[in-house]
Protein backbone atom coordinates (compact mmCIF):
# COMPACT_ATOMS: atom_id res chain seq x y z
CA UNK A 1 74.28 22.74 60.50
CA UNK A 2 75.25 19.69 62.44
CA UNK A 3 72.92 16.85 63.98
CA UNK A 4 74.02 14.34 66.32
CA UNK A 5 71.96 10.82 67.05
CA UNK A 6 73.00 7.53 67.82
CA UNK A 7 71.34 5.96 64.99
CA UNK A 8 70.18 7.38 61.78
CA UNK A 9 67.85 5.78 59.67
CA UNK A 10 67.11 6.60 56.24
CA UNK A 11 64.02 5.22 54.68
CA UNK A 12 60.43 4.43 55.32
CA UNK A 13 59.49 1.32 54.24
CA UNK A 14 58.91 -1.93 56.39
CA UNK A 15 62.58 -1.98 56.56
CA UNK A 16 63.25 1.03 58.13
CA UNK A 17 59.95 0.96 60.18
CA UNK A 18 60.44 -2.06 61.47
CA UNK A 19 64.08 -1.23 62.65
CA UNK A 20 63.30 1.70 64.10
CA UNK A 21 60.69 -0.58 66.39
CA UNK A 22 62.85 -2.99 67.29
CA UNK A 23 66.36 -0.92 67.62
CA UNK A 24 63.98 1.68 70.12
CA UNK A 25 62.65 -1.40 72.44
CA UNK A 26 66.49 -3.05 72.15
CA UNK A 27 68.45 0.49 72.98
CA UNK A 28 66.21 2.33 74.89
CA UNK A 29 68.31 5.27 75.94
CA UNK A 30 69.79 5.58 72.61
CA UNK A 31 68.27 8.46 70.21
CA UNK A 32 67.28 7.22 66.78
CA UNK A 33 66.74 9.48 63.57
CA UNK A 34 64.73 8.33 60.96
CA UNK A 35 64.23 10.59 57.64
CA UNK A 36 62.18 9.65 54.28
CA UNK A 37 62.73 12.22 51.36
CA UNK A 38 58.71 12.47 51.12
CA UNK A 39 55.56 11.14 52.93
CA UNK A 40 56.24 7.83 55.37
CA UNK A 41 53.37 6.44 53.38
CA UNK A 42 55.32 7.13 49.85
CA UNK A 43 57.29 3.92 49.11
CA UNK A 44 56.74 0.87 47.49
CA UNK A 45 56.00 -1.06 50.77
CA UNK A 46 52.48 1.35 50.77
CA UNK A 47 52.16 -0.52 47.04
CA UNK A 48 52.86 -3.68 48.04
CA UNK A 49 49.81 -5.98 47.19
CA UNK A 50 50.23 -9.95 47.12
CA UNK A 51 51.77 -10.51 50.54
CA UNK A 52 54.87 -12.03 52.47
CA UNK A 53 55.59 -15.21 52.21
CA UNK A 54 55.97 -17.64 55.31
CA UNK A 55 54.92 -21.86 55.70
CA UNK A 56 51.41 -21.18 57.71
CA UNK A 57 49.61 -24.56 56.99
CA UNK A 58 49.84 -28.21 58.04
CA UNK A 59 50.23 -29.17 54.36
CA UNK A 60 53.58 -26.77 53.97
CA UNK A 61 56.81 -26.65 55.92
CA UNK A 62 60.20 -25.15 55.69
CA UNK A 63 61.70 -27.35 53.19
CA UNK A 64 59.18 -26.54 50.60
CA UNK A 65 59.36 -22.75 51.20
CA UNK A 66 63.68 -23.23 51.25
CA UNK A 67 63.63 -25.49 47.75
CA UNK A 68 61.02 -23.12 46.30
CA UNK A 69 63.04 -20.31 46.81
CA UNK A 70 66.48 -21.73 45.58
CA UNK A 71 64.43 -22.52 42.52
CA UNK A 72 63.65 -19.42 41.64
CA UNK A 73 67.16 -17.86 42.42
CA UNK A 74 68.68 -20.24 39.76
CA UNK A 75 71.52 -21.36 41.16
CA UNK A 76 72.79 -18.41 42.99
CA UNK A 77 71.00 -17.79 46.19
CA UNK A 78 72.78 -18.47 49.89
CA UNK A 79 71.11 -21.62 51.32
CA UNK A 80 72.08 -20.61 54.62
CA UNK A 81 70.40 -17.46 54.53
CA UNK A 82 67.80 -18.96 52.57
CA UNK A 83 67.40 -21.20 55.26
CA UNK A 84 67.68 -18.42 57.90
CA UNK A 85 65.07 -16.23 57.00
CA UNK A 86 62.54 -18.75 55.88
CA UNK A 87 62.70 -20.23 58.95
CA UNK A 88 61.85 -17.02 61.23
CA UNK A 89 58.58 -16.02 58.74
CA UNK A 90 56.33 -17.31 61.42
CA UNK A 91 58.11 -15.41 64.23
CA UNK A 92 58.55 -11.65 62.04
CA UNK A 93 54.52 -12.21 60.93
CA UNK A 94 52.98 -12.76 64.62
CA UNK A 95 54.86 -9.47 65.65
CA UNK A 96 53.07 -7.85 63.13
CA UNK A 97 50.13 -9.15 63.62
CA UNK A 98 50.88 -8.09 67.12
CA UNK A 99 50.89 -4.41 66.40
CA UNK A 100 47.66 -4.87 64.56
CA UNK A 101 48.18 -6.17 61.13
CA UNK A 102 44.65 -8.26 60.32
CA UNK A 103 45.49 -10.64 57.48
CA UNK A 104 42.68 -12.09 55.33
CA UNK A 105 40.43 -14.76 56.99
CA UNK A 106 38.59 -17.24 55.04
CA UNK A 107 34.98 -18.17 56.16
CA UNK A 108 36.27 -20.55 58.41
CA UNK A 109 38.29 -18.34 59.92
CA UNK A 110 41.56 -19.32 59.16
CA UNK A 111 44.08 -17.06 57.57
CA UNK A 112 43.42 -16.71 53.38
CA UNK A 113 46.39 -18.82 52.10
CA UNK A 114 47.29 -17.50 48.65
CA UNK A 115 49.38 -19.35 46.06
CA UNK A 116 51.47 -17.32 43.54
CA UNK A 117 53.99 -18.44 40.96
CA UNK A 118 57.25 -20.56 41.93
CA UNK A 119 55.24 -21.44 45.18
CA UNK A 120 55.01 -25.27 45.61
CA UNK A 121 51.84 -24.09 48.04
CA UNK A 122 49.84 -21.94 49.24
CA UNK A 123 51.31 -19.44 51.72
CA UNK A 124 51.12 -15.96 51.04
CA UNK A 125 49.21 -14.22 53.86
CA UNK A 126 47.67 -11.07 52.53
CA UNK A 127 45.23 -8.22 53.78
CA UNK A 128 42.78 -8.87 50.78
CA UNK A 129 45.14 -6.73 47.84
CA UNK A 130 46.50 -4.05 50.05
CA UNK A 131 48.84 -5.78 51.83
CA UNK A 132 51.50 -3.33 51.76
CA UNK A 133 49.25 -0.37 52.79
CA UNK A 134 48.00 -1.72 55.80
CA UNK A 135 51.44 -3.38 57.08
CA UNK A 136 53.14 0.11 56.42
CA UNK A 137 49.90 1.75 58.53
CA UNK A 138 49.94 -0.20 61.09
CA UNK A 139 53.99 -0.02 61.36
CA UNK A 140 53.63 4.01 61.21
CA UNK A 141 50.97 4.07 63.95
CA UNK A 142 53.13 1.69 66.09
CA UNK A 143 56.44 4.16 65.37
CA UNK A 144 54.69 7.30 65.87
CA UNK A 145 54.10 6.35 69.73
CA UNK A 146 58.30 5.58 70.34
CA UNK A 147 59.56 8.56 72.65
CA UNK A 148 63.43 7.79 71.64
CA UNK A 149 62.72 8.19 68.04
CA UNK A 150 62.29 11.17 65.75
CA UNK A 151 60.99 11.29 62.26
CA UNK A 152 61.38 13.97 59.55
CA UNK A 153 59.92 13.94 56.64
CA UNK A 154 60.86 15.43 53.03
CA UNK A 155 64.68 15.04 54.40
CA UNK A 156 66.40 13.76 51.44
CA UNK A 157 70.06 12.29 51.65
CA UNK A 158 72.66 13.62 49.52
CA UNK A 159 75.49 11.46 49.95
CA UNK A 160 77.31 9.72 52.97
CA UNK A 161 80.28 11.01 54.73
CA UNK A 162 82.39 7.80 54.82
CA UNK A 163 86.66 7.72 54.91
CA UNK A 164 88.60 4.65 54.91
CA UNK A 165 85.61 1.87 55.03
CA UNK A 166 84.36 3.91 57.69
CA UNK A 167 81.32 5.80 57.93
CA UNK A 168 80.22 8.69 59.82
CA UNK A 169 77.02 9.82 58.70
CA UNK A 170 75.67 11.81 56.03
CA UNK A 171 74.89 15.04 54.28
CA UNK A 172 70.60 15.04 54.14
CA UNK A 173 68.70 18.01 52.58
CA UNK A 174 65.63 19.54 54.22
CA UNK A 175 63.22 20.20 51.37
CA UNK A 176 61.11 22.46 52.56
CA UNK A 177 64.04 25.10 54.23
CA UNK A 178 66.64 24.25 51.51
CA UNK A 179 69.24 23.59 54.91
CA UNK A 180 71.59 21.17 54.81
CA UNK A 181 72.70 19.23 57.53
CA UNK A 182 75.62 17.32 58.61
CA UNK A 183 73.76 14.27 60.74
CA UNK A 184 76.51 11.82 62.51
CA UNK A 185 75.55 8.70 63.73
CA UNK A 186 77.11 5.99 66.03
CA UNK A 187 76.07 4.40 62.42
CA UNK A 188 73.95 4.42 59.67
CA UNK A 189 71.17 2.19 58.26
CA UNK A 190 70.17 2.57 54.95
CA UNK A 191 66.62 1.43 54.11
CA UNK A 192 65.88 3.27 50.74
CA UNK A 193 64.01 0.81 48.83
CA UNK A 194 64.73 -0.01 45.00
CA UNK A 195 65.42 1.83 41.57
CA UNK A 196 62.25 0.88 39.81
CA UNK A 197 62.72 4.71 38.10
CA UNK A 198 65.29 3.72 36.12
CA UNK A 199 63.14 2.05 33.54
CA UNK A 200 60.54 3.65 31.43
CA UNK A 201 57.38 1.30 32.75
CA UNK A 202 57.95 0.38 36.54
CA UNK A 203 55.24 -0.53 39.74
CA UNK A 204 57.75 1.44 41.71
CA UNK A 205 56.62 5.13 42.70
CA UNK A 206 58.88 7.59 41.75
CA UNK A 207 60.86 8.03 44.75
CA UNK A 208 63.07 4.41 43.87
CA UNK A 209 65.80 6.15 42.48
CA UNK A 210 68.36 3.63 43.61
CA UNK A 211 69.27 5.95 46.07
CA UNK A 212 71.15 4.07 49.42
CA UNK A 213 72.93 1.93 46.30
CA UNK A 214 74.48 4.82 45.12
CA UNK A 215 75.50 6.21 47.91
CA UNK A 216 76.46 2.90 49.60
CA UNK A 217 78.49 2.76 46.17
CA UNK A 218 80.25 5.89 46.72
CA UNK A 219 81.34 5.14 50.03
CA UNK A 220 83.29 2.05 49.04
CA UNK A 221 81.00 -0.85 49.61
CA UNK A 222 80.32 -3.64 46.93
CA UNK A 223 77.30 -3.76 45.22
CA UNK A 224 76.07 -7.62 44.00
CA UNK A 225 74.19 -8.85 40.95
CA UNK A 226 72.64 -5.77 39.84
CA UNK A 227 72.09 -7.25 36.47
CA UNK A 228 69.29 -9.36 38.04
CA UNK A 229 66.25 -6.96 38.01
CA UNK A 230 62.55 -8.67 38.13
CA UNK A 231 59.84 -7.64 35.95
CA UNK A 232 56.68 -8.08 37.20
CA UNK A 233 54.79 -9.62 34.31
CA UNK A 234 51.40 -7.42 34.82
CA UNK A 235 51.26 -3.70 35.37
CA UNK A 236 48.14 -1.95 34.36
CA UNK A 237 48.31 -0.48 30.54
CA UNK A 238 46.53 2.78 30.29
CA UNK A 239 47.54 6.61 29.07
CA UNK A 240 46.36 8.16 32.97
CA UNK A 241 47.91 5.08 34.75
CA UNK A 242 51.08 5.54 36.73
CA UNK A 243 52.91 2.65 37.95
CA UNK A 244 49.61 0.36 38.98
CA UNK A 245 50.10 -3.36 39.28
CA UNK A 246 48.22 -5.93 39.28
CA UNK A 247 48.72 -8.07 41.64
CA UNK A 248 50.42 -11.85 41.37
CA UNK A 249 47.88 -13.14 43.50
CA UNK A 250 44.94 -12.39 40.72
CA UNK A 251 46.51 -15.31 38.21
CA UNK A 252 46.97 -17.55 41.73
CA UNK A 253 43.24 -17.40 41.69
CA UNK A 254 43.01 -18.25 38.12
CA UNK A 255 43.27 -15.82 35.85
CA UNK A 256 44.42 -16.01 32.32
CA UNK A 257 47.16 -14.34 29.72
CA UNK A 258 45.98 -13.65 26.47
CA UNK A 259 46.94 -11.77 23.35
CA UNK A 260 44.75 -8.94 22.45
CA UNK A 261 42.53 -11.11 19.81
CA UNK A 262 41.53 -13.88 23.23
CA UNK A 263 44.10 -16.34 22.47
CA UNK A 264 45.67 -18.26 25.32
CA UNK A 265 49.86 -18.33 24.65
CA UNK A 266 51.40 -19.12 28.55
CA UNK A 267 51.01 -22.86 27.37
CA UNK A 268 53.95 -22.32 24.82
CA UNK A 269 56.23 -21.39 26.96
CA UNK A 270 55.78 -23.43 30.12
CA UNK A 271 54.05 -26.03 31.77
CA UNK A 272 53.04 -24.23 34.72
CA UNK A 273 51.30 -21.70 32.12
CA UNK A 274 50.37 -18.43 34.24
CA UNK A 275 51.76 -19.37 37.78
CA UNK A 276 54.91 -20.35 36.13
CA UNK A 277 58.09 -18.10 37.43
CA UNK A 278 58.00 -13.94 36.81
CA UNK A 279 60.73 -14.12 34.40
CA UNK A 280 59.31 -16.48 32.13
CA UNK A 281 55.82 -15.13 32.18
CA UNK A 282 57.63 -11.54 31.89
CA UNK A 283 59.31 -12.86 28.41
CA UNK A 284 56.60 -14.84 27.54
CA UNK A 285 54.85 -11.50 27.37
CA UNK A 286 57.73 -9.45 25.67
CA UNK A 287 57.68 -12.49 22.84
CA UNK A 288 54.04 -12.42 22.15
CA UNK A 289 54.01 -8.16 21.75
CA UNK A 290 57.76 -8.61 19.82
CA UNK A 291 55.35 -11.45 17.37
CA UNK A 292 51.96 -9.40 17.25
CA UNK A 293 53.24 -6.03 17.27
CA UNK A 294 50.87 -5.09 20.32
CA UNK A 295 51.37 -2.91 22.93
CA UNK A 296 49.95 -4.65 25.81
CA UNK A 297 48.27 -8.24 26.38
CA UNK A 298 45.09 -9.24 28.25
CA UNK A 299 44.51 -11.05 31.87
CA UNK A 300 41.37 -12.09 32.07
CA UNK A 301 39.80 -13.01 35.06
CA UNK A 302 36.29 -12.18 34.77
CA UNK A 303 35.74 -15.23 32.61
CA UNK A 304 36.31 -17.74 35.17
CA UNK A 305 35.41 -16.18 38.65
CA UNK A 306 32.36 -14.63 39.84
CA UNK A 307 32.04 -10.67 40.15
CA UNK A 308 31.51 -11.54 44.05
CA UNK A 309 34.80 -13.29 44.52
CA UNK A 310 36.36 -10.86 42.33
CA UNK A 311 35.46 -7.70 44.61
CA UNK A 312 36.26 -9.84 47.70
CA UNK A 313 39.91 -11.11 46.73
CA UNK A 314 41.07 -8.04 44.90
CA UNK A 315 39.03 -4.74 46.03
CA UNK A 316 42.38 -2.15 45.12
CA UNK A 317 42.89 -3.83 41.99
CA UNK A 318 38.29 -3.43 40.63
CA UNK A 319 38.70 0.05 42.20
CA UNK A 320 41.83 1.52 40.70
CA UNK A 321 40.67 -0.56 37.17
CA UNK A 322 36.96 0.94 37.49
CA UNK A 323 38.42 4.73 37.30
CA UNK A 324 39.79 4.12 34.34
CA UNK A 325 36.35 2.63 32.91
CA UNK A 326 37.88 -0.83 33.36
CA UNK A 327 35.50 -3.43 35.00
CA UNK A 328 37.41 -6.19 36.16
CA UNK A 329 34.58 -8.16 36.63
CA UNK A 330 33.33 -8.26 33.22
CA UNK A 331 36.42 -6.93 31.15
CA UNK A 332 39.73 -8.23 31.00
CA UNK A 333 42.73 -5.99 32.06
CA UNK A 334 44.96 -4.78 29.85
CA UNK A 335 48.74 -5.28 31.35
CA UNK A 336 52.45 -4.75 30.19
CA UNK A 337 55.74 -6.10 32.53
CA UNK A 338 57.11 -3.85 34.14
CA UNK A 339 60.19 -3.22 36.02
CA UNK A 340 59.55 -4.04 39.50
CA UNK A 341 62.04 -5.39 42.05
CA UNK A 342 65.87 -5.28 42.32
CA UNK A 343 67.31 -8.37 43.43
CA UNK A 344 71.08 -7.36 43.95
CA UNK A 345 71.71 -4.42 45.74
CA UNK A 346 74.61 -3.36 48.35
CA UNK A 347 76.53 -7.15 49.52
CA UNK A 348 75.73 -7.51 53.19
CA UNK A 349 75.04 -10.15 55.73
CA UNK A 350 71.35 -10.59 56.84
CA UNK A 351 71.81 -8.13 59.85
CA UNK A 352 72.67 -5.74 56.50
CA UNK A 353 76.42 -4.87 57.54
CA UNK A 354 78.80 -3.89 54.75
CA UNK A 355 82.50 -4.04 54.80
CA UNK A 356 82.02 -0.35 55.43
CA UNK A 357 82.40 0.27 59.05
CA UNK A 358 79.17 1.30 60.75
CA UNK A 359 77.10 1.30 57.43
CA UNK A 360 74.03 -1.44 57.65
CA UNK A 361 71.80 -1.68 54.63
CA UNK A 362 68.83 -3.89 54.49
CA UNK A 363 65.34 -4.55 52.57
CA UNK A 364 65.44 -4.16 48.67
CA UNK A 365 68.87 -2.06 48.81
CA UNK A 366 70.73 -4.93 50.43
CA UNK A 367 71.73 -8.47 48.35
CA UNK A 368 71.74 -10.97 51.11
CA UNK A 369 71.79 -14.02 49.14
CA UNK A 370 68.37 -14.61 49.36
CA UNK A 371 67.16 -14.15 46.20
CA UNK A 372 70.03 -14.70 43.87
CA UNK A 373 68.98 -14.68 40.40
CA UNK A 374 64.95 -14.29 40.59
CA UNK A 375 62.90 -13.53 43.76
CA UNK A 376 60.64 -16.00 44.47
CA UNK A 377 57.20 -13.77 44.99
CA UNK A 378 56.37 -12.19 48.31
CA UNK A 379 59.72 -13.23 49.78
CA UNK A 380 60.39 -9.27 49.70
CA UNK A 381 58.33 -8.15 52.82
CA UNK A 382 60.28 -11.30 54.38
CA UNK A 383 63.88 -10.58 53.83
CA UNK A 384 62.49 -6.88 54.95
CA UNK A 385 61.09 -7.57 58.64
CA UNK A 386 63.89 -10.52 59.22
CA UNK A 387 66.83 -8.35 58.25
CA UNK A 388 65.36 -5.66 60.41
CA UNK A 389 65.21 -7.89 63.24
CA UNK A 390 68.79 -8.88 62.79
CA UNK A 391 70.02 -5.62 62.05
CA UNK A 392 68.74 -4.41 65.54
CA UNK A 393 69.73 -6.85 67.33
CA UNK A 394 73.25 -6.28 66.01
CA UNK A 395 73.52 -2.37 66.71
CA UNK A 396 71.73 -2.74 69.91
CA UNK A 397 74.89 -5.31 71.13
CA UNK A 398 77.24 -2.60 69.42
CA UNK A 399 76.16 0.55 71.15
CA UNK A 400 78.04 0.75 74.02
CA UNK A 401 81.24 0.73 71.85
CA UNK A 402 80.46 2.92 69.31
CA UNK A 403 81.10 6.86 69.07
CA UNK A 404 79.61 9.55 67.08
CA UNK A 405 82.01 11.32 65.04
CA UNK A 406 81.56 15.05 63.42
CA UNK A 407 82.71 16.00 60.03
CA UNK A 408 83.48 18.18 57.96
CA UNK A 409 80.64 21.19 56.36
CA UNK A 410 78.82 20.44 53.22
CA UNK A 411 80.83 22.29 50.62
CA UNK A 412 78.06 23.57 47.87
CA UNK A 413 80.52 24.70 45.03
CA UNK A 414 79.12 27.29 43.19
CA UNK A 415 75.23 26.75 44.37
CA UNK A 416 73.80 28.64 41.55
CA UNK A 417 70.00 28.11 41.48
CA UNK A 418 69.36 25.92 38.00
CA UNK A 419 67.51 27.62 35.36
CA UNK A 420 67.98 24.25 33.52
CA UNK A 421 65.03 21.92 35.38
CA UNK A 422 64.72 20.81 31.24
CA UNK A 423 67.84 19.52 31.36
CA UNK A 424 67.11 17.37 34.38
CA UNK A 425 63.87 16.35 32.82
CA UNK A 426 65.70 15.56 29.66
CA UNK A 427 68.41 13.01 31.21
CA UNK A 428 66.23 11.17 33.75
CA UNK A 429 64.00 10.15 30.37
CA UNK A 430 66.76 9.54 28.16
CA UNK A 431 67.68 7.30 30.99
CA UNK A 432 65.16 5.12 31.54
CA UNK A 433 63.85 5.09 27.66
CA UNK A 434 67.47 3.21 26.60
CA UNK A 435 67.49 1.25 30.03
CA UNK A 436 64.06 -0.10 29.02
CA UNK A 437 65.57 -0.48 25.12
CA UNK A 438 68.24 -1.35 26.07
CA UNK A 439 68.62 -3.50 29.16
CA UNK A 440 64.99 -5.03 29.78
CA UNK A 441 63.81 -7.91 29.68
CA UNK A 442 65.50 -9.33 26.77
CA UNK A 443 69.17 -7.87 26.06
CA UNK A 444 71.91 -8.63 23.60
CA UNK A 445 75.60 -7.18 23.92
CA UNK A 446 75.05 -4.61 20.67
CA UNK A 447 72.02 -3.19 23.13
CA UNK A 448 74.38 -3.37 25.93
CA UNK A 449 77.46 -1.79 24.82
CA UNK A 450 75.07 1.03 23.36
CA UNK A 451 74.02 1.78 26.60
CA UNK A 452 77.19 1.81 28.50
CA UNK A 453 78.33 4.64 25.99
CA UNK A 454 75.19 6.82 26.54
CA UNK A 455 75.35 6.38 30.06
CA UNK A 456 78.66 7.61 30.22
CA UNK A 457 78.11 10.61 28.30
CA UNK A 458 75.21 11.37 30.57
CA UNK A 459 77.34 10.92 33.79
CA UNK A 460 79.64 13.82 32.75
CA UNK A 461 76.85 16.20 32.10
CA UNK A 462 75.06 15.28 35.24
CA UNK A 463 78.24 15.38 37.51
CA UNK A 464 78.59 18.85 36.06
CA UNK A 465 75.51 19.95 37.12
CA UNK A 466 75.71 18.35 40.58
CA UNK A 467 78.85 20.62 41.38
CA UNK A 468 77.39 23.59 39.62
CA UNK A 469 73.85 23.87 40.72
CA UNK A 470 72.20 24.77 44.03
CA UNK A 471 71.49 21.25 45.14
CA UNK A 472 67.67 19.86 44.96
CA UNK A 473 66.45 16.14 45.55
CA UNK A 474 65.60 16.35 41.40
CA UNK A 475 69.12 16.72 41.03
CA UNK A 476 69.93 14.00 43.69
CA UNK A 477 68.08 11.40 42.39
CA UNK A 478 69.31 12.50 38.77
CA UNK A 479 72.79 11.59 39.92
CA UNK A 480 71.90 8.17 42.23
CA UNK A 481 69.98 6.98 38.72
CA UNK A 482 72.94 7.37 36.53
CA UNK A 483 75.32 5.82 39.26
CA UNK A 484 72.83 2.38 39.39
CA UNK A 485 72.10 2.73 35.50
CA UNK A 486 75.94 2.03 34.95
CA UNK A 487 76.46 -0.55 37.83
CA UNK A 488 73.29 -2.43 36.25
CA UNK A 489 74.80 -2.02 32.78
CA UNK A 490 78.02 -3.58 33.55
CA UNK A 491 76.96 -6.45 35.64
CA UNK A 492 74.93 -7.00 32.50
CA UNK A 493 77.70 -7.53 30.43
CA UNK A 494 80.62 -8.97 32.78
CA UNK A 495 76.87 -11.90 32.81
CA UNK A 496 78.38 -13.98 29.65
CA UNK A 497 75.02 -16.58 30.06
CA UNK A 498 71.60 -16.42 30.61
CA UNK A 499 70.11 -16.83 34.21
CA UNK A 500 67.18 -16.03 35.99
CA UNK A 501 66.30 -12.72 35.08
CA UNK A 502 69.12 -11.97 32.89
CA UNK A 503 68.61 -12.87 29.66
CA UNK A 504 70.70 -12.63 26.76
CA UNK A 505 69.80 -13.73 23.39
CA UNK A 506 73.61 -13.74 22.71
CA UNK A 507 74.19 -15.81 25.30
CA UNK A 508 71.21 -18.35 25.77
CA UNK A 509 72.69 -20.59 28.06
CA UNK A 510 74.04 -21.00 31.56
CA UNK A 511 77.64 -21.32 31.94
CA UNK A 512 78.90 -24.17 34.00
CA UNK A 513 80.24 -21.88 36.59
CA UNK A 514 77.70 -19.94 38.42
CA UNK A 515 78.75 -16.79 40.22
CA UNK A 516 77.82 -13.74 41.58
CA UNK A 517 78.83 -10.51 39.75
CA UNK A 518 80.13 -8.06 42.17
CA UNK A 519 81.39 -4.40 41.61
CA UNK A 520 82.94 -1.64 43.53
CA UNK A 521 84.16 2.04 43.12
CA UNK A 522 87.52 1.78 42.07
CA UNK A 523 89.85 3.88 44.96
């Protein structure tokens, strides 16, 4: 069945959201489409906790904010759009606070400055630890009143139609009526969020399954310095938990690492100690389980902070702990790293357009240069609202030139129904147990080269059942995992040094050249 809008949007997140705003007040007689493949609220914006970044106070300014950030990307960030999207923090964060977005106030009333690692000060602004949840509310509310934009939920994209560096649209599944639908678009944004799935312990829900990467991939555009991917030094250790972190902000305010037996260890590995980058403090952590042979470490903050302050500054983090009998307030919280935040993605400029005609990408899908080889925390929500601003501002301008194009049918193959949901099951874990093995936090090119070969074996098998079988989203995101598995994989190993996030034991060093890997779908 065929669909036609000006703009289709796919993804839910404070990316898409806050396109969809801005595009609908820019191009008011345009139509806009916007589809998530489950719940607006599912995505890791809702999960968000620490904050976005942006100079607030007399003591900070732009300079501080730019160098911090360059820091942490280790020699391969873009200073101009460094400079670029640090600069308009103030501007994207009153807009949201326009639409009703009530950051933390401190008893004198000013807003509740945080200070997390890499930051030279204090200048996270944060809605206690739900940051995420009430941005993405507030942005939903806002959307749900636009009359030139629809939303459909449980839509799930299959793949783009693209030709020539050109793209068209693309093939999205409705869930719920098993129809699928050809949807062309003056052009297409993609806004999917990360591929935090991949790995075996992620803060990512399970719908970041790499998904506009893949597809961005297929369609001929270069994808940048996959190899790069943060782990967030504390996620919640527990048999029930799923994907629960614990927020950056918590060891801003003071609290500690230590091994299982109360010994301090973030002194051994750098001078900063717990606010020290989330790479170090992520293989800090991977060295002291690798020397004790435990499988998690402590963070304890209830021996330096009162119970009061504790339930003020972090009330997600003492709830979610207390159903699992954890009191944060007397009891210190057992964490692991986890995989948590892509920081290549699909090249693009800030406004997120690819050398792929009419295909925009932005938020954690896109690598603008921003981050290079390490976000510096909260910088995320950031890149998100600013590229969203650009990207707007961009199609609205383009509009009036554009055309929508039809295509060509979905052609299902076979579409036999799959009796083989095991199979599915089978490959997504086999994935992300040799991707966390394999290529986590510390990697070595034996580990490497194993990978590449199982990957490969499992992209034959999964291809097979992607032509065979009736296609579901399982299936989809099956396929989109593989596909950014193997892109992460190689980047890993074209990476001869260490930097950043990458780190290689057989390869310690930097190199003298620094560079950005890139990779694209041989044609």
């Amino acid at each position: 069945m065929n669909i036609k809008t000006d703009f289709l949007v796919i993804g839910g997140g404070i990316a898409g959201l806050s396109l969809a705003k801005k595009l609908a007040q820019l191009s008011p007689d345009d139509k806009i489409l916007l589809i998530t493949k489950d719940n607006l609220e599912e995505g890791s914006t809702y999960y968000a906790q620490g904050g976005i970044a942006s100079v607030w106070s007399d003591s900070d300014n732009f300079e501080k904010h730019i160098q911090d950030t360059l820091s942490a990307g280790d020699g391969l960030c873009n200073e101009k759009v460094v400079r670029k999207i640090v600069t308009q923090a103030p501007e994207r964060i009153n807009e949201l606070i326009e639409i009703g977005v009530q950051f933390t106030r401190n008893s004198e009333g000013n807003y509740d400055l945080c200070k997390e690692g890499g930051h030279s000060e204090r200048r996270i602004l944060h809605v206690n630890d739900q940051t995420g949840q009430n941005i993405e509310s507030k942005l939903i509310n806002s959307v749900k009143k636009i009359k030139n934009l629809e939303i459909k939920e449980h839509w799930c994209a299959i793949n783009l139609f693209a030709n020539n560096y050109k793209c068209y649209g693309a093939y999205v599944l409705d869930q719920e009526s098993g129809i699928i639908y050809n949807i062309a678009a003056k052009a297409t944004i993609l806004a999917t969020g990360g591929a935090g799935k991949i790995y075996l312990y992620t803060t990512n829900p399970d719908i970041a399954s790499g998904d506009g990467i893949a597809m961005a991939y297929r369609a001929g555009a270069t994808i940048s310095n996959m190899e790069f991917y943060q782990f967030h030094p504390t996620c919640l250790y527990h048999p029930y938990a799923k994907s629960f972190l614990i927020t950056e902000a918590m060891r801003g305010e003071g609290a500690i690492l230590k091994n299982v037996r109360g010994k301090e260890f973030m002194q051994d590995y750098h001078p900063s100690k717990e606010l020290a980058p989330r790479d170090i403090v992520s293989r800090a952590i991977d060295a002291e389980l690798k020397k004790t042979g435990d499988d998690h470490v402590l963070l304890d903050i209830a021996s330096y902070k009162t119970p009061r302050l504790i339930k003020s500054h972090f009330p997600g983090v003492y709830e979610t702990c207390l159903k699992f009998n954890i009191d944060i307030t007397k009891d210190p919280i057992p964490v692991v790293p986890a995989a948590h935040y892509c920081c290549g993605g699909v090249m693009t400029g800030i406004n997120g357009s690819t050398e792929v005609k009419n295909l925009y990408v932005i938020g954690e899908s896109a690598c603008t240069g921003l981050h290079g080889a390490n976000r510096l925390a909260s910088n995320s929500l950031l890149e998100a609202v600013v590229s969203a601003h650009e990207c707007a501002k961009t199609l609205a301008s383009l509009s009036s030139n554009l055309n929508i194009k039809e295509f060509k049918q979905w052609e299902p193959g076979h579409a036999v129904p799959s009796t083989e949901a095991v199979i599915i099951t089978q490959n997504w874990d086999e994935i992300r147990r040799f991707m966390w093995n394999y290529v986590g936090i510390v990697r070595t090119n034996k580990r490497l080269q194993r990978a590449k070969k199982r990957i490969n074996m499992l992209q034959d098998e999964i291809n097979q059942y992607y032509w065979d079988f009736k296609i579901e989203k399982n299936l989809v995101e099956l396929r989109n995992l593989a596909t950014v598995a193997k892109i992460i994989i190689v980047s890993a190993i074209s990476r001869k040094e260490s930097r950043g996030i990458h780190y290689n034991l057989d390869h310690p060093d930097k190199s003298e050249m620094s560079r950005s890997t890139t990779i694209k779908r041989p044609w």
